[in-house]
PDB file of N, CA and C in Angstrom:
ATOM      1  N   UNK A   1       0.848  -1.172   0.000  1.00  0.00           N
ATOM      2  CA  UNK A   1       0.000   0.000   0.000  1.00  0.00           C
ATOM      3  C   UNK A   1       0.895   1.237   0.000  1.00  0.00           C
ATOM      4  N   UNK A   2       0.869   2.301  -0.929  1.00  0.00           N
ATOM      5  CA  UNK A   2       1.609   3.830  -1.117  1.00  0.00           C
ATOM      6  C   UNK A   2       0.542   4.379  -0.142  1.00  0.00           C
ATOM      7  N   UNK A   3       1.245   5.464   0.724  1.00  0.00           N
ATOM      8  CA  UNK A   3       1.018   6.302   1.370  1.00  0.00           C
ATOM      9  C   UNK A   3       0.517   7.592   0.170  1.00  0.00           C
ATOM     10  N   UNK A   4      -0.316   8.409   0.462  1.00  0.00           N
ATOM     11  CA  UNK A   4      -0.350   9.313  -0.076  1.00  0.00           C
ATOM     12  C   UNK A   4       0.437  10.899  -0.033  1.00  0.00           C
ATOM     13  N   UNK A   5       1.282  10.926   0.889  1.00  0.00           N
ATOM     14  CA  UNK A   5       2.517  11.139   1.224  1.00  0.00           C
ATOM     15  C   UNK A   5       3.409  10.824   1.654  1.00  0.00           C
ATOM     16  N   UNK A   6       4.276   9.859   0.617  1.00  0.00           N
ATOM     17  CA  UNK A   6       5.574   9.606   0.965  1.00  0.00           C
ATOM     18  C   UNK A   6       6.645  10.304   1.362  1.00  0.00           C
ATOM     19  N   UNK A   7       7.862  10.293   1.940  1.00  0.00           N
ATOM     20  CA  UNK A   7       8.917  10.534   2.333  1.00  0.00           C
ATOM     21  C   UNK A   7       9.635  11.374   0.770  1.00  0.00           C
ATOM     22  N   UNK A   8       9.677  12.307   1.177  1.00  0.00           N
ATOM     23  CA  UNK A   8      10.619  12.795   0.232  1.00  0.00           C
ATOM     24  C   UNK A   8      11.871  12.246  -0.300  1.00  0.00           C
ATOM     25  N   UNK A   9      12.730  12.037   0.955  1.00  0.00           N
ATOM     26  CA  UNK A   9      14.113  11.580   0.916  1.00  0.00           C
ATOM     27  C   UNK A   9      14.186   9.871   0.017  1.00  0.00           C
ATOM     28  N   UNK A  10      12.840   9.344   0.032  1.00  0.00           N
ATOM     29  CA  UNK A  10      12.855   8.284  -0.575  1.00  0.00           C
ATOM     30  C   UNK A  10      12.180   8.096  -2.302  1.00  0.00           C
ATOM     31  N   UNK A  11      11.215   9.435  -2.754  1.00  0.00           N
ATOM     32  CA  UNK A  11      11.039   9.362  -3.557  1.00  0.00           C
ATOM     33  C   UNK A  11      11.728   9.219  -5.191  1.00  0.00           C
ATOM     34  N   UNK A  12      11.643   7.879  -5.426  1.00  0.00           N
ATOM     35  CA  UNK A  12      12.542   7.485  -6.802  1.00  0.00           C
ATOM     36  C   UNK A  12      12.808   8.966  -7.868  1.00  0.00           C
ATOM     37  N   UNK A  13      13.624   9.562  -8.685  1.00  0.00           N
ATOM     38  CA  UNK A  13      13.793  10.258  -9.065  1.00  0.00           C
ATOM     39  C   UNK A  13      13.678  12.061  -8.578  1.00  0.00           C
ATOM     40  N   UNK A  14      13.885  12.241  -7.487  1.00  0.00           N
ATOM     41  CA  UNK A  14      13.546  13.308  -6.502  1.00  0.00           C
ATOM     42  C   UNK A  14      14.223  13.816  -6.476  1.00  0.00           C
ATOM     43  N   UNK A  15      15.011  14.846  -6.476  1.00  0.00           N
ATOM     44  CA  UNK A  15      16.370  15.617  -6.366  1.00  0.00           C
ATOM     45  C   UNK A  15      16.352  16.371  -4.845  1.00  0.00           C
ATOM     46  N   UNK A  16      17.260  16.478  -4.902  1.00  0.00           N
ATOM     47  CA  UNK A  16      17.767  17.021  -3.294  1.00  0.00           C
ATOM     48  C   UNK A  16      17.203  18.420  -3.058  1.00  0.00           C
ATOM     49  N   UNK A  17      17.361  19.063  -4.212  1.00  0.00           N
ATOM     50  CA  UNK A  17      16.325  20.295  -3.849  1.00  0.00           C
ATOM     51  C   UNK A  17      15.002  20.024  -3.657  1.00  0.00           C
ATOM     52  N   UNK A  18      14.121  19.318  -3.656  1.00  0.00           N
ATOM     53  CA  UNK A  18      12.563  19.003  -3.653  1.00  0.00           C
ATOM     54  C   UNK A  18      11.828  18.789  -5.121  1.00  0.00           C
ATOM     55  N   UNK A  19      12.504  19.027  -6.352  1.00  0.00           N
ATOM     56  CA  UNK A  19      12.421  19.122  -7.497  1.00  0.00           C
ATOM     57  C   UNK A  19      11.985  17.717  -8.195  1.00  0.00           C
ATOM     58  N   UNK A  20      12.031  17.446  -9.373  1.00  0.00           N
ATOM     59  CA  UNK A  20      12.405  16.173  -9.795  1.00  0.00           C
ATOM     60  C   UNK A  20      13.541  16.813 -11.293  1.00  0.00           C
ATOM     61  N   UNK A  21      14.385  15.558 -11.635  1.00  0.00           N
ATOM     62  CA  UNK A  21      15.198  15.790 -12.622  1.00  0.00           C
ATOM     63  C   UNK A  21      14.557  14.851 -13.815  1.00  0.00           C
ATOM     64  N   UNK A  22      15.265  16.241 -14.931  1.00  0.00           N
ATOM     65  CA  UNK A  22      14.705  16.513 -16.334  1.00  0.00           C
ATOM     66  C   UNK A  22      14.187  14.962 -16.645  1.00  0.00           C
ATOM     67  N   UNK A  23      13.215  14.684 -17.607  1.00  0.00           N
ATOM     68  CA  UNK A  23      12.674  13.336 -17.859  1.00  0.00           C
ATOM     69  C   UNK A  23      12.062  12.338 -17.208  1.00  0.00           C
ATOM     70  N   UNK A  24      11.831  13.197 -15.649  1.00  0.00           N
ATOM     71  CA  UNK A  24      11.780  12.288 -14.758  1.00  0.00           C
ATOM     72  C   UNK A  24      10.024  12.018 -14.693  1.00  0.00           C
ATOM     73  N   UNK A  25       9.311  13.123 -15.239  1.00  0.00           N
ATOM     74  CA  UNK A  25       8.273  13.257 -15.329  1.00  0.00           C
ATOM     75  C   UNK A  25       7.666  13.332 -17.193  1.00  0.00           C
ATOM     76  N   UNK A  26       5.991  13.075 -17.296  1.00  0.00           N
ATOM     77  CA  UNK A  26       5.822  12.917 -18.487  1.00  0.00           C
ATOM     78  C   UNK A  26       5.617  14.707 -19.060  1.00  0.00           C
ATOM     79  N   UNK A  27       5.649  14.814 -20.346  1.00  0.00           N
ATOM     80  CA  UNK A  27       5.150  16.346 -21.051  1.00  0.00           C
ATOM     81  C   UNK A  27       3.301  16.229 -20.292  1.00  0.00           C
ATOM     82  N   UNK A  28       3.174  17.640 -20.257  1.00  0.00           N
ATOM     83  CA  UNK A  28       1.818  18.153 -19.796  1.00  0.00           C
ATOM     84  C   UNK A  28       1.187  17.295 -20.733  1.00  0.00           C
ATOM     85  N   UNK A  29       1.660  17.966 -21.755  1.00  0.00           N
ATOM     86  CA  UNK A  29       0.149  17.478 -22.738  1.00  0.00           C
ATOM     87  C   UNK A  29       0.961  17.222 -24.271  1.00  0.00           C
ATOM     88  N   UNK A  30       0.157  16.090 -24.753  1.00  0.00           N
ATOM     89  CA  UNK A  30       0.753  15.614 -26.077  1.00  0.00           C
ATOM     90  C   UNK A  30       0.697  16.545 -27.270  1.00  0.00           C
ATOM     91  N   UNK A  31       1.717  16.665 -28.130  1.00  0.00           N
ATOM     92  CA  UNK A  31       1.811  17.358 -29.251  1.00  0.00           C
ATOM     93  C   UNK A  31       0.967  16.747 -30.427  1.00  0.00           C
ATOM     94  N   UNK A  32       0.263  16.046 -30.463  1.00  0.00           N
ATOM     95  CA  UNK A  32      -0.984  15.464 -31.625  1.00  0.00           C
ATOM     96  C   UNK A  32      -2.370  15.415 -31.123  1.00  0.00           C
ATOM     97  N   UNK A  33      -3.232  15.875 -31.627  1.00  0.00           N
ATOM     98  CA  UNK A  33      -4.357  15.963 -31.536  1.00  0.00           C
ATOM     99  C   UNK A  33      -5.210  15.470 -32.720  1.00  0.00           C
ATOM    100  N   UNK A  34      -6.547  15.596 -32.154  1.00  0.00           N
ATOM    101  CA  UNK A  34      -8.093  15.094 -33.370  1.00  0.00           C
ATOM    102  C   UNK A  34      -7.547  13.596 -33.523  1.00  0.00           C
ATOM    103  N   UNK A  35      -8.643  12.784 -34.728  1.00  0.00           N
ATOM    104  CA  UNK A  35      -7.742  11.525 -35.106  1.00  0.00           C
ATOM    105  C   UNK A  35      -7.328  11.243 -36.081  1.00  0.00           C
ATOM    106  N   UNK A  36      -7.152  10.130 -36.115  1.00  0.00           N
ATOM    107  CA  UNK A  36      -5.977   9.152 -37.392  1.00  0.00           C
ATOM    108  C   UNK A  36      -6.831   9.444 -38.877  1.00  0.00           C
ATOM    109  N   UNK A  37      -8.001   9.199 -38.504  1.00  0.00           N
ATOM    110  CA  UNK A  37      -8.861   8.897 -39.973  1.00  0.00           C
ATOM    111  C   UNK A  37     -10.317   9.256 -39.286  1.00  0.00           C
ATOM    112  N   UNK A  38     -11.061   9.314 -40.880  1.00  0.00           N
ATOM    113  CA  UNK A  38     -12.155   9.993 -40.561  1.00  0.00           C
ATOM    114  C   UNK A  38     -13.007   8.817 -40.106  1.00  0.00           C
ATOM    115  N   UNK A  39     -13.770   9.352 -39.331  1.00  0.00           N
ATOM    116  CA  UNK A  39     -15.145   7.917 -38.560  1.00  0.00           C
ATOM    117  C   UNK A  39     -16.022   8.114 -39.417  1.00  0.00           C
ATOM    118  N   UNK A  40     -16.913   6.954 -39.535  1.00  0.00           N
ATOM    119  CA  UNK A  40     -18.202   7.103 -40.894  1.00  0.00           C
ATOM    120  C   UNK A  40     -19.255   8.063 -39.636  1.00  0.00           C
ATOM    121  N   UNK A  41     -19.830   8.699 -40.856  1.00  0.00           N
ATOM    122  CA  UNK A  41     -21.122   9.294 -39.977  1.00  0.00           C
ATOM    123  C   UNK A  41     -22.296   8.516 -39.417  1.00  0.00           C
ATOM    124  N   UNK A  42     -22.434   8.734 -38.376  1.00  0.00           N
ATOM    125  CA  UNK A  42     -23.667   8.496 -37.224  1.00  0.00           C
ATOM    126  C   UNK A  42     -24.934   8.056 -38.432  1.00  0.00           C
ATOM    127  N   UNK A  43     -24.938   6.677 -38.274  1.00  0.00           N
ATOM    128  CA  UNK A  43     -26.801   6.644 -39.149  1.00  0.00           C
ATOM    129  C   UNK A  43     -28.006   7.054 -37.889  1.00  0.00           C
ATOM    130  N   UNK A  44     -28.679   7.816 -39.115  1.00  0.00           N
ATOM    131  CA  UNK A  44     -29.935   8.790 -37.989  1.00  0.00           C
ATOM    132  C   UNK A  44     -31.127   8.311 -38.809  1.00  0.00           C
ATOM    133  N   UNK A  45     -31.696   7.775 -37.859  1.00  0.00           N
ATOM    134  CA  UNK A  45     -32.949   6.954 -38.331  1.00  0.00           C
ATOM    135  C   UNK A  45     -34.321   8.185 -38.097  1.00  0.00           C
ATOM    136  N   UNK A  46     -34.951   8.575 -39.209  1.00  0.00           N
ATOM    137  CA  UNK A  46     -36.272   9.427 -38.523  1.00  0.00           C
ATOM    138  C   UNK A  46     -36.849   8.522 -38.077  1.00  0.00           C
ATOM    139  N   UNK A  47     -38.296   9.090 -37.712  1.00  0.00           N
ATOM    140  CA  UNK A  47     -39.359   8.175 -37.158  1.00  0.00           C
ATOM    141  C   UNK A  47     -40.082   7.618 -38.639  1.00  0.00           C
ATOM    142  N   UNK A  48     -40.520   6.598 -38.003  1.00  0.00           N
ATOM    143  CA  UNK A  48     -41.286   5.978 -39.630  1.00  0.00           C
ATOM    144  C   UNK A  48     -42.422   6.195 -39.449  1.00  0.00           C
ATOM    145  N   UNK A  49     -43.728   6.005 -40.529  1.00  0.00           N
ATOM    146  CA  UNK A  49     -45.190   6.527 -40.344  1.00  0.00           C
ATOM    147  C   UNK A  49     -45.564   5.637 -39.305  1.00  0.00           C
ATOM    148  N   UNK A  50     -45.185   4.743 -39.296  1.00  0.00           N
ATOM    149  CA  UNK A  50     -46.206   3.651 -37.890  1.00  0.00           C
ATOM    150  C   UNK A  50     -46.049   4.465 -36.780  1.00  0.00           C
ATOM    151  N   UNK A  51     -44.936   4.975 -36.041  1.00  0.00           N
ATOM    152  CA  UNK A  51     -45.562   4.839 -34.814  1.00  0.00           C
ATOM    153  C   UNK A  51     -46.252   6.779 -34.473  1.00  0.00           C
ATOM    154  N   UNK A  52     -45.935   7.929 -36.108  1.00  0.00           N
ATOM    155  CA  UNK A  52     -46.655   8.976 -35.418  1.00  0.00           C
ATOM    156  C   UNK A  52     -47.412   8.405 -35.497  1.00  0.00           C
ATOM    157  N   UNK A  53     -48.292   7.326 -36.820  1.00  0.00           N
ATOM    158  CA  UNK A  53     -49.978   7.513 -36.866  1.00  0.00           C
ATOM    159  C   UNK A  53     -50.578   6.883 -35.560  1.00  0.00           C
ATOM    160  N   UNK A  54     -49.963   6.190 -34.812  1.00  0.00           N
ATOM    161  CA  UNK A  54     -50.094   5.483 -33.332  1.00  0.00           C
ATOM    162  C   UNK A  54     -50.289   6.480 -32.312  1.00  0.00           C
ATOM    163  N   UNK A  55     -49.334   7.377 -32.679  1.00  0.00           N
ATOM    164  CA  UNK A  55     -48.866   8.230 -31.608  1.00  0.00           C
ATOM    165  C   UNK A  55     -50.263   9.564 -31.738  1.00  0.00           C
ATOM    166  N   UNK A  56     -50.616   9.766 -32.594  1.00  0.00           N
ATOM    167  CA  UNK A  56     -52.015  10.590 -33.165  1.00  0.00           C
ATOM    168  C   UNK A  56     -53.258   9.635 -32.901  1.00  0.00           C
ATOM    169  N   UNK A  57     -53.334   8.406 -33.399  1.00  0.00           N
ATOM    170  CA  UNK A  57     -54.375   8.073 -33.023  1.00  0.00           C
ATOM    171  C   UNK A  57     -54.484   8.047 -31.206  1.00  0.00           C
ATOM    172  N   UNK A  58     -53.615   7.635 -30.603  1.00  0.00           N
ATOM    173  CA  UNK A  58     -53.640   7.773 -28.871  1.00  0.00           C
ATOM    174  C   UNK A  58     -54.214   9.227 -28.433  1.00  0.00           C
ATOM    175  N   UNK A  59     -53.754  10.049 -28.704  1.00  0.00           N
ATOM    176  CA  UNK A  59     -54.273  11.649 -28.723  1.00  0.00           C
ATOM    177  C   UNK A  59     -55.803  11.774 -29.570  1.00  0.00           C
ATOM    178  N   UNK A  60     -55.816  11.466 -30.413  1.00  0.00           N
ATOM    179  CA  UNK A  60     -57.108  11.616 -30.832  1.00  0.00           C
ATOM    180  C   UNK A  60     -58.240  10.825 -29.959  1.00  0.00           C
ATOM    181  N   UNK A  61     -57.850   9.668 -28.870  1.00  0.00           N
ATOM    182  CA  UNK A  61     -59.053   9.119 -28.029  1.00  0.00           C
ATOM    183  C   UNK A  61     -59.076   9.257 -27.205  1.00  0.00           C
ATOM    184  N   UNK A  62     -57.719  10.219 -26.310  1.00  0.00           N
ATOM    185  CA  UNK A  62     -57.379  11.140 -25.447  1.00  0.00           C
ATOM    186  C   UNK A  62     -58.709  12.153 -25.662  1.00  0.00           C
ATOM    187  N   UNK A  63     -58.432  13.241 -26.442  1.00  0.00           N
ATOM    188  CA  UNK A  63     -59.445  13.964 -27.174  1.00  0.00           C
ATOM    189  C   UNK A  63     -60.682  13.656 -27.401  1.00  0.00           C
ATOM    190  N   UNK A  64     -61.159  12.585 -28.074  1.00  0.00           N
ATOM    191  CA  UNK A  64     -62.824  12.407 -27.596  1.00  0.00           C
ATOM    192  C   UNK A  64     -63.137  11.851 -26.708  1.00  0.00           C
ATOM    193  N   UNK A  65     -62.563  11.509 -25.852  1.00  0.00           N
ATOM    194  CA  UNK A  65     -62.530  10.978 -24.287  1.00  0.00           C
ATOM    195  C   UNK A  65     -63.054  12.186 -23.466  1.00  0.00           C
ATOM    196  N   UNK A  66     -61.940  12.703 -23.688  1.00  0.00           N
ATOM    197  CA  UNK A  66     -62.054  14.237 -22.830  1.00  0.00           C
ATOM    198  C   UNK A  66     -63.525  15.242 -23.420  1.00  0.00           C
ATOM    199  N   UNK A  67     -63.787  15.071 -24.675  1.00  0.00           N
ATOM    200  CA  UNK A  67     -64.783  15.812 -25.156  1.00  0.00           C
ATOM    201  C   UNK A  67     -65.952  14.997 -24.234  1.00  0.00           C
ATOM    202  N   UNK A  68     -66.233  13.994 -24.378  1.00  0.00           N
ATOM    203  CA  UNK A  68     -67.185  12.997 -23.860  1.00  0.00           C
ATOM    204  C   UNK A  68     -67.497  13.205 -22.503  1.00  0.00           C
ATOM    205  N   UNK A  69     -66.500  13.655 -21.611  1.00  0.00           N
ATOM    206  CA  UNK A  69     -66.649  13.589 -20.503  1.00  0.00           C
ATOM    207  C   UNK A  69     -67.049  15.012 -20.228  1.00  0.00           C
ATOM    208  N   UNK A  70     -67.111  15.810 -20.732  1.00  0.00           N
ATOM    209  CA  UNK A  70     -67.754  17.798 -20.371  1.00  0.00           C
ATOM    210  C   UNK A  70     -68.888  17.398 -21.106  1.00  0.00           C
ATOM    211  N   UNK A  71     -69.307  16.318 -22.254  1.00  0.00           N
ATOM    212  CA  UNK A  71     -70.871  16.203 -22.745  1.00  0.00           C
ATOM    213  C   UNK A  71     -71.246  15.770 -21.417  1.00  0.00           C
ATOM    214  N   UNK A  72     -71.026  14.889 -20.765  1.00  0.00           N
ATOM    215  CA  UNK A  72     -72.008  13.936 -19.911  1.00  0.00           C
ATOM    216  C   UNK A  72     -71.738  15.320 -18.319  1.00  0.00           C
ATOM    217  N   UNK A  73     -70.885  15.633 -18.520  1.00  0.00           N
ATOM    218  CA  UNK A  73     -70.800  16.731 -17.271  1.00  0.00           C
ATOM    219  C   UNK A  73     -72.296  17.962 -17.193  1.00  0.00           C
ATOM    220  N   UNK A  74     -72.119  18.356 -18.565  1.00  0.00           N
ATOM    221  CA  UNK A  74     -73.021  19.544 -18.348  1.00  0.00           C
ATOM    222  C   UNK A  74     -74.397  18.966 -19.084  1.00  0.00           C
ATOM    223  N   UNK A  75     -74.676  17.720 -19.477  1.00  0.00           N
ATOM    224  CA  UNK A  75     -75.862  17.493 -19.991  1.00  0.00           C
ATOM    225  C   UNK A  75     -76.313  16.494 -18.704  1.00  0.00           C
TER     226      UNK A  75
END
């Protein structure tokens, strides 16, 4: 188990000033970016007619449901 603060005097590549020496550590950040090759584009499926006309007919018996029920309310 590493301590989350180790001993200085023991840390592998550590220099006597508190430092570390040249190479001892990686570059911040890599000199290449984006990628290698292009990725195919994302297939984007619309919706197909089945499920708006589903999705309309549900609302439409929503709708005379609801009409039905203010007939029988006020009659």
């Amino acid at each position: 188990m590493t301590t989350p603060d180790p001993d200085p005097r023991r840390t592998p590549g550590a220099a006597p000033s508190g430092g570390v020496s040249p190479g001892e550590t990686p570059p911040a950040e890599g000199g290449t970016y984006g990628i290698s090759h292009p990725e195919p584009p994302e297939l984007r499926k619309g919706w197909g007619p089945m499920p708006i006309v589903l999705i309309m007919a549900v609302v439409a018996l929503v709708v005379v449901g609801l009409i039905a029920m203010v007939v029988t309310l006020v009659v």
